[in-house]
C-alpha atoms as a PDB file:
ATOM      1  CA  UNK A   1      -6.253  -5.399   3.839  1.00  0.00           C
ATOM      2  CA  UNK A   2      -2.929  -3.822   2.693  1.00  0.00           C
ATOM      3  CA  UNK A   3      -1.784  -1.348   5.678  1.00  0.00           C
ATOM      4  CA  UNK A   4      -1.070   2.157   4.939  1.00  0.00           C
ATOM      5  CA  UNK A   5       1.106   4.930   6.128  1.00  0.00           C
ATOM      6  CA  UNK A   6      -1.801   6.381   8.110  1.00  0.00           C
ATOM      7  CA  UNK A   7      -5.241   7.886   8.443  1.00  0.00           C
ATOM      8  CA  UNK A   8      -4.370  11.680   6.816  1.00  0.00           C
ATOM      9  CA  UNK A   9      -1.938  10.136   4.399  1.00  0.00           C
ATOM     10  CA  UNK A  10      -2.993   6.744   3.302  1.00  0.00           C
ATOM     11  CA  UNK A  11      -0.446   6.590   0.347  1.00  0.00           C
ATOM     12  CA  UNK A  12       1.968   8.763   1.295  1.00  0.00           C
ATOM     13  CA  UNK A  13       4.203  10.710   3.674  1.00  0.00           C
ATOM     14  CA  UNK A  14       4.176  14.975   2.890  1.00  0.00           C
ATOM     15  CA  UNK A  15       7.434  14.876   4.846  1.00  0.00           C
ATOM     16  CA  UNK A  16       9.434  12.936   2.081  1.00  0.00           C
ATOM     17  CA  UNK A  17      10.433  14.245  -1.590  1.00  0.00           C
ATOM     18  CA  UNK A  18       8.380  13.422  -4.420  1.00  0.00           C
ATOM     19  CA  UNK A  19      10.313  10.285  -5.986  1.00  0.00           C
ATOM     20  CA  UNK A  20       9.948   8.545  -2.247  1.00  0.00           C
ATOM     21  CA  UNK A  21       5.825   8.649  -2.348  1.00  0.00           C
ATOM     22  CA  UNK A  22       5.779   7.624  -5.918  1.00  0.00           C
ATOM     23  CA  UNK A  23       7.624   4.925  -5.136  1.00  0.00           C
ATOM     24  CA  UNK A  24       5.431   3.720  -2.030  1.00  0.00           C
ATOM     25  CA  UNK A  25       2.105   4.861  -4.190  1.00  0.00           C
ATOM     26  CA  UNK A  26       3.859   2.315  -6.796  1.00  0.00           C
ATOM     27  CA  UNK A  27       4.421  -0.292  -4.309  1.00  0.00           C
ATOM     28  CA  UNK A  28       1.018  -0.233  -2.745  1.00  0.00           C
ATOM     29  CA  UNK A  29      -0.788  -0.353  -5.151  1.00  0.00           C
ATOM     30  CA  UNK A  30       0.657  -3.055  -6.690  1.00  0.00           C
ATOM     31  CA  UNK A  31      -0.205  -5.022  -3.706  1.00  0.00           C
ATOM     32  CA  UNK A  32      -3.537  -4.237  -3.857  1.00  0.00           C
ATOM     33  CA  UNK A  33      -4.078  -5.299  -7.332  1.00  0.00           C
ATOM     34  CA  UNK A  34      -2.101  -8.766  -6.763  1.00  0.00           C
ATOM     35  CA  UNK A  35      -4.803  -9.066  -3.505  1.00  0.00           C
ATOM     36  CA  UNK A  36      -7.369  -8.033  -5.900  1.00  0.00           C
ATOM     37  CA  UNK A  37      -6.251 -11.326  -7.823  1.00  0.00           C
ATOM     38  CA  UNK A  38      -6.539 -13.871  -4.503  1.00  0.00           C
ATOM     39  CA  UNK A  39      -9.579 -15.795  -3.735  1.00  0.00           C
ATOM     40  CA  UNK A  40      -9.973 -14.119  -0.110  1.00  0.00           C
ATOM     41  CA  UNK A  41     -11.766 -16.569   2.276  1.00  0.00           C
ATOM     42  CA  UNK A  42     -10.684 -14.873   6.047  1.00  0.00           C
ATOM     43  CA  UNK A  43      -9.422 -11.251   7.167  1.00  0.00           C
ATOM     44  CA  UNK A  44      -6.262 -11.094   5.149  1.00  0.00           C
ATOM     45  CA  UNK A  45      -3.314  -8.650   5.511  1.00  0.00           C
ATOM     46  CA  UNK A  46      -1.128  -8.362   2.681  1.00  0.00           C
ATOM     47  CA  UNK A  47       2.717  -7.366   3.492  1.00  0.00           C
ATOM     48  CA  UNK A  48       4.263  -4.853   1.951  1.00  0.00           C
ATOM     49  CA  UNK A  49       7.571  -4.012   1.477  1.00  0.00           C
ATOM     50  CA  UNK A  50       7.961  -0.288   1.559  1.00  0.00           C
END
């Protein structure tokens, strides 16, 4: 699982400017294709930064 900002706005925040959600939407993603990557065996939660 890689936690999101919440349930309207999975990837994103309407309250910030445009460069700040690209750059979360950049982040997040990217940890979901490196999870994509791991044998999973248990409920994971992959950490994320921003």
């Amino acid at each position: 699982m890689v936690p999101t900002i919440s349930i309207p706005y999975p990837l994103g925040d309407p309250g910030t400017s445009k460069e700040e959600q690209w750059k979360l939407r950049y982040h997040r993603v990217g940890v979901a294709l490196d999870a994509l990557a791991i044998d999973v065996k248990e409920q994971t939660v992959f950490k994320v930064k921003i």
